[in-house]
C-alpha atoms as a PDB file:
ATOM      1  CA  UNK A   1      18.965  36.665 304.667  1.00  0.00           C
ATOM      2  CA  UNK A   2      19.950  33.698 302.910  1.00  0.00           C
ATOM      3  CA  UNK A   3      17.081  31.858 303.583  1.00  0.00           C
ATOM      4  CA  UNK A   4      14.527  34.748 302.345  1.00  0.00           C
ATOM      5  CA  UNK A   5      16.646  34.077 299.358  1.00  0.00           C
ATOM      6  CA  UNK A   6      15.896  30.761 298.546  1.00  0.00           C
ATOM      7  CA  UNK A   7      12.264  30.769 299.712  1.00  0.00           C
ATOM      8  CA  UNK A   8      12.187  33.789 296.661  1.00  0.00           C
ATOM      9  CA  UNK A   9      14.380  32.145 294.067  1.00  0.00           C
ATOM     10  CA  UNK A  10      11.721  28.864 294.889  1.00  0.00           C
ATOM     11  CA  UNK A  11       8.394  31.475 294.481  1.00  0.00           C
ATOM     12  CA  UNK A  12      10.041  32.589 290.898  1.00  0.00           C
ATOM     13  CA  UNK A  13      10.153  28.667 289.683  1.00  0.00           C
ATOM     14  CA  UNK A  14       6.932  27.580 290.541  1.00  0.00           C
ATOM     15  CA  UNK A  15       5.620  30.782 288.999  1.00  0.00           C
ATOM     16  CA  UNK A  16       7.224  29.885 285.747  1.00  0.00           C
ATOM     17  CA  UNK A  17       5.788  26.510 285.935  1.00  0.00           C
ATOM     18  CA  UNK A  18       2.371  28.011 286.114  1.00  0.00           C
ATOM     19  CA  UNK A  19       3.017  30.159 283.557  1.00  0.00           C
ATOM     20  CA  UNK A  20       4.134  27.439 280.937  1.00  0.00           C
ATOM     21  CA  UNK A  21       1.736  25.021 282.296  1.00  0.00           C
ATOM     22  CA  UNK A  22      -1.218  28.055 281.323  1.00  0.00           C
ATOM     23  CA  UNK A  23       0.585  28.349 277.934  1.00  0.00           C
ATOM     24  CA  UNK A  24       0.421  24.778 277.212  1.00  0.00           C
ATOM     25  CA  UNK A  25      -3.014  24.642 277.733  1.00  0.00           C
ATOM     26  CA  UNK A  26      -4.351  27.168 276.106  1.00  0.00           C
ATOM     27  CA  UNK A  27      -2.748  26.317 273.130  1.00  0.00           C
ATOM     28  CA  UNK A  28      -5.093  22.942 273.392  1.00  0.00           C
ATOM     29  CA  UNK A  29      -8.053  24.816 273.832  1.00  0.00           C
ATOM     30  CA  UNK A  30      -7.201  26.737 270.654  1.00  0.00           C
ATOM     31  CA  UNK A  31      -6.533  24.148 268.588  1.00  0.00           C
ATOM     32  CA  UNK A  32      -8.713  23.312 265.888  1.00  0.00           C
ATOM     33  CA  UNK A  33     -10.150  19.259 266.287  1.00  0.00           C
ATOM     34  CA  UNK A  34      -9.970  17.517 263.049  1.00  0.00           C
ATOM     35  CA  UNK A  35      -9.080  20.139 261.270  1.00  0.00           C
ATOM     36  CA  UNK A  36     -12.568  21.902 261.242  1.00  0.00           C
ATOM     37  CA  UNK A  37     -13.884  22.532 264.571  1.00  0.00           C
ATOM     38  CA  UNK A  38     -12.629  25.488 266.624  1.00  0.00           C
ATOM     39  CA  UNK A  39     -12.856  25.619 271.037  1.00  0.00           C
ATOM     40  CA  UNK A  40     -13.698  29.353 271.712  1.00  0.00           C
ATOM     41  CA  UNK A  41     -14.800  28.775 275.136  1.00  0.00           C
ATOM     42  CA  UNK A  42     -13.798  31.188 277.620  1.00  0.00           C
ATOM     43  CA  UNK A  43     -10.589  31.628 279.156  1.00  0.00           C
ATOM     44  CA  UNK A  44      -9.846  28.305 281.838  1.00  0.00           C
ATOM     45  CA  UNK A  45      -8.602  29.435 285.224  1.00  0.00           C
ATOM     46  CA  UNK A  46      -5.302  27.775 287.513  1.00  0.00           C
ATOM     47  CA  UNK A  47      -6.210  25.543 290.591  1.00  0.00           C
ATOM     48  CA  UNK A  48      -4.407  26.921 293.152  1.00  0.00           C
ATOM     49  CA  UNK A  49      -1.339  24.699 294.047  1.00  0.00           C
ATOM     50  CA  UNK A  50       0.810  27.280 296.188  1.00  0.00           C
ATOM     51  CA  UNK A  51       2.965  25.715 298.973  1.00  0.00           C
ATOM     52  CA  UNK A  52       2.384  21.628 297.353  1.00  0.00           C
ATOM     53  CA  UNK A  53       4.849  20.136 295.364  1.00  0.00           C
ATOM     54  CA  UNK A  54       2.317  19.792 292.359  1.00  0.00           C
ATOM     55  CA  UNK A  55       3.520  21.963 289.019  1.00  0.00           C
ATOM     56  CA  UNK A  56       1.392  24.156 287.255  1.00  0.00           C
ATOM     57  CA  UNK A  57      -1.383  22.997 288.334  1.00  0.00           C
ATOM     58  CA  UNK A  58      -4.805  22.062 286.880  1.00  0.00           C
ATOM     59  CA  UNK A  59      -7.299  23.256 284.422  1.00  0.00           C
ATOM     60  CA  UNK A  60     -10.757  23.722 285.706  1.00  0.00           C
ATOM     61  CA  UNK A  61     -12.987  23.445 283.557  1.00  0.00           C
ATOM     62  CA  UNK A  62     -16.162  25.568 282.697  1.00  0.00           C
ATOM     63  CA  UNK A  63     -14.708  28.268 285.340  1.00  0.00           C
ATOM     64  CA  UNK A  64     -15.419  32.198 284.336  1.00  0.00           C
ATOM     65  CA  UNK A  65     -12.239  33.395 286.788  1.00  0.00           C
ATOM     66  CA  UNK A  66     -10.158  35.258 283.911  1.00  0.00           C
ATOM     67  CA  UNK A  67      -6.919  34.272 283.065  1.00  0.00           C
ATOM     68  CA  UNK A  68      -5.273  37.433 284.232  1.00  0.00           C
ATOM     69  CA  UNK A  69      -6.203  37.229 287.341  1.00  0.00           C
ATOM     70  CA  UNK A  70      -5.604  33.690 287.744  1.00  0.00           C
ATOM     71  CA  UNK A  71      -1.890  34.936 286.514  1.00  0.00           C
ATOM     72  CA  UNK A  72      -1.715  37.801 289.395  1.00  0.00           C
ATOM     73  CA  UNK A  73      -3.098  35.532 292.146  1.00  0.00           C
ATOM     74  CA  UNK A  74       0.381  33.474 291.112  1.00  0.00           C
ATOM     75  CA  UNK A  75       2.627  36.126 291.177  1.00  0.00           C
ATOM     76  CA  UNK A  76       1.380  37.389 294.417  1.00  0.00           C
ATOM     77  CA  UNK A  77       2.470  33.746 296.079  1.00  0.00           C
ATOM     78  CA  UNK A  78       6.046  34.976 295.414  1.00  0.00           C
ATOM     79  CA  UNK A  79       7.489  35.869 299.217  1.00  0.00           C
ATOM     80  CA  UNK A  80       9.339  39.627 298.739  1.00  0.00           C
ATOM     81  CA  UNK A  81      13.229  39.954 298.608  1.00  0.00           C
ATOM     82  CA  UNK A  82      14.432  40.616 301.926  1.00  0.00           C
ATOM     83  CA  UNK A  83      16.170  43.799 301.753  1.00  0.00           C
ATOM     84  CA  UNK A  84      19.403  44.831 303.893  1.00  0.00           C
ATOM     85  CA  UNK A  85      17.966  47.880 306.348  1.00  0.00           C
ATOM     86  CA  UNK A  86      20.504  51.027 305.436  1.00  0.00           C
ATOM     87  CA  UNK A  87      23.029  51.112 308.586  1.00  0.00           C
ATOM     88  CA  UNK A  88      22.692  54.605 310.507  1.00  0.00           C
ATOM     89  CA  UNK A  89      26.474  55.699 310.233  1.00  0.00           C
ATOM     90  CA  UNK A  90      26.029  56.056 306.759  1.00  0.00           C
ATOM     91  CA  UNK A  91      24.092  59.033 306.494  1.00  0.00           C
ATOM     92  CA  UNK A  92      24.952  60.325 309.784  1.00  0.00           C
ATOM     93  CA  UNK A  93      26.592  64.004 309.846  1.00  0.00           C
ATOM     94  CA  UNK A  94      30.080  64.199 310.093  1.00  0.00           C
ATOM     95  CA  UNK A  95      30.980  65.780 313.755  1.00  0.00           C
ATOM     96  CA  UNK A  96      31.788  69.389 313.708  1.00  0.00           C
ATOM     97  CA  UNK A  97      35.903  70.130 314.395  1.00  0.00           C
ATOM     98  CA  UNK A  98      35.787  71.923 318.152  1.00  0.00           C
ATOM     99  CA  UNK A  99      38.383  74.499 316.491  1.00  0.00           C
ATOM    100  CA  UNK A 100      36.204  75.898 313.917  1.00  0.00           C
ATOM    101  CA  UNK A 101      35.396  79.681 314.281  1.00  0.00           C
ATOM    102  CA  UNK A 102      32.241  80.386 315.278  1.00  0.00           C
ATOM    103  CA  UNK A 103      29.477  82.778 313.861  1.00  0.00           C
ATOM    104  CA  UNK A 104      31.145  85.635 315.124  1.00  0.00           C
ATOM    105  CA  UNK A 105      34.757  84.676 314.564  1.00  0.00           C
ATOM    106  CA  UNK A 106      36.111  83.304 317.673  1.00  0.00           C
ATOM    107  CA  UNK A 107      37.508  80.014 317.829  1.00  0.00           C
ATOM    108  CA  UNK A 108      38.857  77.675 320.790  1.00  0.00           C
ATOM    109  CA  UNK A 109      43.120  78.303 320.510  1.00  0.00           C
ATOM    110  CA  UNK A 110      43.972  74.778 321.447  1.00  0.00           C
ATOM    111  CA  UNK A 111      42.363  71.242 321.323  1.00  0.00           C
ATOM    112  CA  UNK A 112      42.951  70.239 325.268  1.00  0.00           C
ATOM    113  CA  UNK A 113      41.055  69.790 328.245  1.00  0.00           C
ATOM    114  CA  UNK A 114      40.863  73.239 330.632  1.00  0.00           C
ATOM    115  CA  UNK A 115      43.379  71.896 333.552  1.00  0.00           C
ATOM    116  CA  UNK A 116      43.496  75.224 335.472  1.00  0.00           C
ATOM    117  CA  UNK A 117      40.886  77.902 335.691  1.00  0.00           C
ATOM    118  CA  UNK A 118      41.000  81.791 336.285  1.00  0.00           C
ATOM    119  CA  UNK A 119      40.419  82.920 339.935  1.00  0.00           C
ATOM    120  CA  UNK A 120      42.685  82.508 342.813  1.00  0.00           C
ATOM    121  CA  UNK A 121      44.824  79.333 343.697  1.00  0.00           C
ATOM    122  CA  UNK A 122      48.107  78.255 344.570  1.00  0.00           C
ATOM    123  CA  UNK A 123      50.657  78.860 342.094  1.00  0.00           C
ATOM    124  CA  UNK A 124      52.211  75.410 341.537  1.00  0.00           C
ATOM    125  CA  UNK A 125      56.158  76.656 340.728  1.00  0.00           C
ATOM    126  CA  UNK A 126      56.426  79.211 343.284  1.00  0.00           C
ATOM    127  CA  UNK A 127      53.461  78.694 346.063  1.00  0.00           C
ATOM    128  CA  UNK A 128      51.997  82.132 346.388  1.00  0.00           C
ATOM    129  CA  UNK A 129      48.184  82.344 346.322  1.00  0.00           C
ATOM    130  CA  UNK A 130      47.371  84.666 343.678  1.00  0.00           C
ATOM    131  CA  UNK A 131      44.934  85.260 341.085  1.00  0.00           C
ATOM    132  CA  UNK A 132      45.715  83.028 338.135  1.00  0.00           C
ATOM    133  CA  UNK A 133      44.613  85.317 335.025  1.00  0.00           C
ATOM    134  CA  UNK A 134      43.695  83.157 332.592  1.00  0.00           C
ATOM    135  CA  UNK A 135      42.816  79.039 331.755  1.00  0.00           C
ATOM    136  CA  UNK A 136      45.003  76.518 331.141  1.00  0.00           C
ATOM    137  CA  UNK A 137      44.492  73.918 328.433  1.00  0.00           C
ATOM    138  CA  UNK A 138      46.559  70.892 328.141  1.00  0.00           C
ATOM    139  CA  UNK A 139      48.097  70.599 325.038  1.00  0.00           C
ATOM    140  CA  UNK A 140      51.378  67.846 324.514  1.00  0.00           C
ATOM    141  CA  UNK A 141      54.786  69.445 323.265  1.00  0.00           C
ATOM    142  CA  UNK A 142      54.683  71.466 319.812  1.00  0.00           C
ATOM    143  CA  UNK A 143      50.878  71.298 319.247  1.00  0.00           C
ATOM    144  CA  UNK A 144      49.804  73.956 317.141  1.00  0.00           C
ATOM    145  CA  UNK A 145      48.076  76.850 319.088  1.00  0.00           C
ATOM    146  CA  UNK A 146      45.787  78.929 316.893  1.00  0.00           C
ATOM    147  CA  UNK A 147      44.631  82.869 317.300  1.00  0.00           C
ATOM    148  CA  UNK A 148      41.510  83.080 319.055  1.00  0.00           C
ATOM    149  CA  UNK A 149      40.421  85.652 316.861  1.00  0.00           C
ATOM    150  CA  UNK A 150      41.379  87.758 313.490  1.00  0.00           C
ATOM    151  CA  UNK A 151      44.039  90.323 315.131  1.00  0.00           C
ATOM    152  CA  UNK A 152      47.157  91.892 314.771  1.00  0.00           C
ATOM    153  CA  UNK A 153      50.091  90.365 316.719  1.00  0.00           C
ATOM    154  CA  UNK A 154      51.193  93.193 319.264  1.00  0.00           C
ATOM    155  CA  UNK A 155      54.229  91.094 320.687  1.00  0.00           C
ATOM    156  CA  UNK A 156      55.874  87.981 320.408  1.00  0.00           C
ATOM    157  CA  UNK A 157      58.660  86.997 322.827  1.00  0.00           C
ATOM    158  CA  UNK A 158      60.113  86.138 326.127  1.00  0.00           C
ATOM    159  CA  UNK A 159      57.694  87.764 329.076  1.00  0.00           C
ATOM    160  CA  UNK A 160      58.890  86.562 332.537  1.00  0.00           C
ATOM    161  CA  UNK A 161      57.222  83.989 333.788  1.00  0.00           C
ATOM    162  CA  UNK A 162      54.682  83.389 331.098  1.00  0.00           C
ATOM    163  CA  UNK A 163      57.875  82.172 329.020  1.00  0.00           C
ATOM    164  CA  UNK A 164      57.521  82.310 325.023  1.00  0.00           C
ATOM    165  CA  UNK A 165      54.688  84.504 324.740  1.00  0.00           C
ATOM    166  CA  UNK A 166      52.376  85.854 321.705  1.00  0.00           C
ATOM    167  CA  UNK A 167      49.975  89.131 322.450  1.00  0.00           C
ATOM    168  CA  UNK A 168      46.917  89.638 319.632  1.00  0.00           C
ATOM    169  CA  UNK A 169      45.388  92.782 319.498  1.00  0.00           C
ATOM    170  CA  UNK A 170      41.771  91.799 318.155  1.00  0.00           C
ATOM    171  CA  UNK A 171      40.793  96.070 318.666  1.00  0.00           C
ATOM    172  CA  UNK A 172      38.130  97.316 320.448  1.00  0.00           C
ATOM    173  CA  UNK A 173      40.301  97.252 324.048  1.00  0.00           C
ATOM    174  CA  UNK A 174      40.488  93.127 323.154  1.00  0.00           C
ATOM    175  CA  UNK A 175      43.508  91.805 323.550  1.00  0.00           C
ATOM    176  CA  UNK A 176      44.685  87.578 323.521  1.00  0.00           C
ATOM    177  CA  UNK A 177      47.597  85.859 325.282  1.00  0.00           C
ATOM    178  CA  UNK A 178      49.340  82.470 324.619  1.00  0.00           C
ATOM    179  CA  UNK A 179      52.085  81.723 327.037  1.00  0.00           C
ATOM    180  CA  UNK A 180      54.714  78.854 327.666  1.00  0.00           C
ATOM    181  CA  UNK A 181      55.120  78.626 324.030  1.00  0.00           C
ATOM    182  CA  UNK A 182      58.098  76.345 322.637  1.00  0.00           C
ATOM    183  CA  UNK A 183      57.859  77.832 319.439  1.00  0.00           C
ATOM    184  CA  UNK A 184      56.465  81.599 318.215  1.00  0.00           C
ATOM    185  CA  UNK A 185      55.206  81.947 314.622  1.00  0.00           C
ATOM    186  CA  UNK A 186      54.385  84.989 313.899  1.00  0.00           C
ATOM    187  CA  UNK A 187      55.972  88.467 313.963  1.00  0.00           C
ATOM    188  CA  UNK A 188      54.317  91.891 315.989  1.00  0.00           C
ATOM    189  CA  UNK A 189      52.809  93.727 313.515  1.00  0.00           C
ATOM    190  CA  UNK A 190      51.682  90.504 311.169  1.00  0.00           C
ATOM    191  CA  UNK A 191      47.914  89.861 310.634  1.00  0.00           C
ATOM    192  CA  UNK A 192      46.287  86.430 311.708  1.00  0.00           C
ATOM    193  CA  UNK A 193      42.936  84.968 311.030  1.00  0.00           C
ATOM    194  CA  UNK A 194      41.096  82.604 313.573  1.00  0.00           C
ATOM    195  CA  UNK A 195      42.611  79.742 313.669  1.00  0.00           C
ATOM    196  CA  UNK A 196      46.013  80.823 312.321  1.00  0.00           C
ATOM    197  CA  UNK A 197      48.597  79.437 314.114  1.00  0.00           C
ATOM    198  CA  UNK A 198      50.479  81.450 316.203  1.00  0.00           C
ATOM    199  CA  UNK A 199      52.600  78.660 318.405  1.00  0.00           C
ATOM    200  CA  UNK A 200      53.327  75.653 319.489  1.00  0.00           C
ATOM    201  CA  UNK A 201      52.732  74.775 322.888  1.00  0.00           C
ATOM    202  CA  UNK A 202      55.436  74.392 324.885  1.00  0.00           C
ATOM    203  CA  UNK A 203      56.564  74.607 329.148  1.00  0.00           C
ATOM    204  CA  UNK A 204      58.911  77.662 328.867  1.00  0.00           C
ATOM    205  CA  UNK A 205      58.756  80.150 332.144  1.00  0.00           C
ATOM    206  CA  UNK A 206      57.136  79.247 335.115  1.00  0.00           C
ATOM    207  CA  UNK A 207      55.382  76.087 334.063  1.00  0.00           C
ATOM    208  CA  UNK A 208      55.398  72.161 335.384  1.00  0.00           C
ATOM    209  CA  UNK A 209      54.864  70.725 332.047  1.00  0.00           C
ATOM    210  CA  UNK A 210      53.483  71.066 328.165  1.00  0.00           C
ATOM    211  CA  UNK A 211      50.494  73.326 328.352  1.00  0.00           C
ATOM    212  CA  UNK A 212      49.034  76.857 327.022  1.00  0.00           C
ATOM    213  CA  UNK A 213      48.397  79.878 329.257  1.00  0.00           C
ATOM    214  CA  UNK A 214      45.674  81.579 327.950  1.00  0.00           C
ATOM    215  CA  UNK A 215      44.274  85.150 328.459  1.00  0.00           C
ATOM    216  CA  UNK A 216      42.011  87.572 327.635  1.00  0.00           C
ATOM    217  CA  UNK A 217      41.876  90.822 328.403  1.00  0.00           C
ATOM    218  CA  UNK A 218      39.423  93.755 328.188  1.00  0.00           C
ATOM    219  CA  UNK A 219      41.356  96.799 328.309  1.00  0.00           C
ATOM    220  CA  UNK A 220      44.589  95.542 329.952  1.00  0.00           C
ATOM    221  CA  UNK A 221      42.311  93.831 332.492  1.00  0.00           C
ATOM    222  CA  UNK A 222      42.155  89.988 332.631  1.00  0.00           C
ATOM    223  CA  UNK A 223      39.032  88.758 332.381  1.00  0.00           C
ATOM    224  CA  UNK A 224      37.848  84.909 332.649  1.00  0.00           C
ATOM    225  CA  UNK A 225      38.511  83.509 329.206  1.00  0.00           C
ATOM    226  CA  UNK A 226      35.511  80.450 329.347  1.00  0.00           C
ATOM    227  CA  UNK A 227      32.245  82.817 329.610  1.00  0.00           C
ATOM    228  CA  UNK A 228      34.040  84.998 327.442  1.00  0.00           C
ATOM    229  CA  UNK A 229      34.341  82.093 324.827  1.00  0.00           C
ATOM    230  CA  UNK A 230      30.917  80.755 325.992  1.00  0.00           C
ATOM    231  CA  UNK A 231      29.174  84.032 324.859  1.00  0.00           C
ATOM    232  CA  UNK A 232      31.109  83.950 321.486  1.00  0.00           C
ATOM    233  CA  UNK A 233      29.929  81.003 320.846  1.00  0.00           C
ATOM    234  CA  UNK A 234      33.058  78.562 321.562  1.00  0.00           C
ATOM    235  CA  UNK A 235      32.699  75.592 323.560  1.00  0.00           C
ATOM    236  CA  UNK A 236      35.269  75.312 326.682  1.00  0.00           C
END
């Protein structure tokens, strides 16, 4: 860069030397000799001296080549300004927030990786192979656990194993859980948006560590809460 600099700042100065060298000159040619006699012959053109160390060059004499042209084919030995090429990451799209409610309203209730699915396993407290009814996210201590969906709370408290618990009624048969809670939020009977928070995840109940249980449920039936998000247009 800094040498396209110089080799432009170098163009500009012999270009003014060209110019003032034509200026000089044609105010000889103009000039009356002895007082009487007047030069109106035509218009003198510039030897090219582009890339010497000569000035402005010479006059050549008897030549028809215009002087405006002789003018342009100077200016056109300037080399361009190098410009800096406009980095990528500044008109780039900012990336979209993985909690933000899609299309139809439905948002993802934690940040977290999925760390358990729904289907049968091993419960990890007590050993029995059940069905495990929903998908665990990990999620450290007290992060914020937002409604799934716009709802009305239909509990919030202390349900067995699934510790600190918060139940959304979203209508329709559709109901939410977030379990193992260390903190509840909201009151039954209060009105959430998606994205409201409704928690803070926690390890209360039958849990090994910091995490949110999550359910959904169609009609009091779990069903598996990733295709469910999947076809509401959530990412999991």
């Amino acid at each position: 860069m800094e040498t396209s600099a110089v080799g432009a700042s170098a163009g500009m100065s012999n270009v003014l030397a060209r110019i003032s060298g034509i200026q000089a000159q044609l105010s000889m040619l103009s000039r009356p000799a002895g007082g009487t006699t007047v030069v109106t012959a035509a218009a003198p053109s510039i030897a090219s001296t582009a890339g010497t160390s000569g000035g402005a060059g010479t006059i050549a004499s008897g030549s028809a080549q215009p002087f405006a042209a002789a003018l342009q084919s100077a200016v056109s030995a300037v080399p361009a300004r190098a410009t800096a090429p406009t980095p990528a990451s500044a008109t780039a799209p900012p990336a979209p927030r993985s909690s933000a409610p899609a299309e139809d309203g439905w948002a993802r209730p934690v940040d977290g990786r999925v760390t358990s699915k729904f289907g049968m396993r091993t419960h990890p407290v007590t050993g029995v192979y059940k069905l495990h009814t929903g998908t665990d996210f990990a999620a450290p201590m007290g992060s914020p656990i937002g409604a799934a969906s716009g709802g009305t709370v239909k509990s919030a408290g202390w349900q067995s194993g699934y510790g600190n618990t918060v139940v959304i009624d979203h209508g329709n048969g559709i109901t939410t859980m977030y379990a193992h809670a260390s903190e509840l939020l909201v009151k039954p009977g209060q009105r959430v948006e998606p994205g409201d928070t409704v928690a803070k995840a926690g390890s209360t109940g039958l849990s090994t560590g910091p995490h949110l249980h999550f359910e959904v449920r169609e009609d009091d039936k779990p069903v598996d809460p990733q295709p469910w998000l999947r076809r509401h247009g959530v990412q999991v």
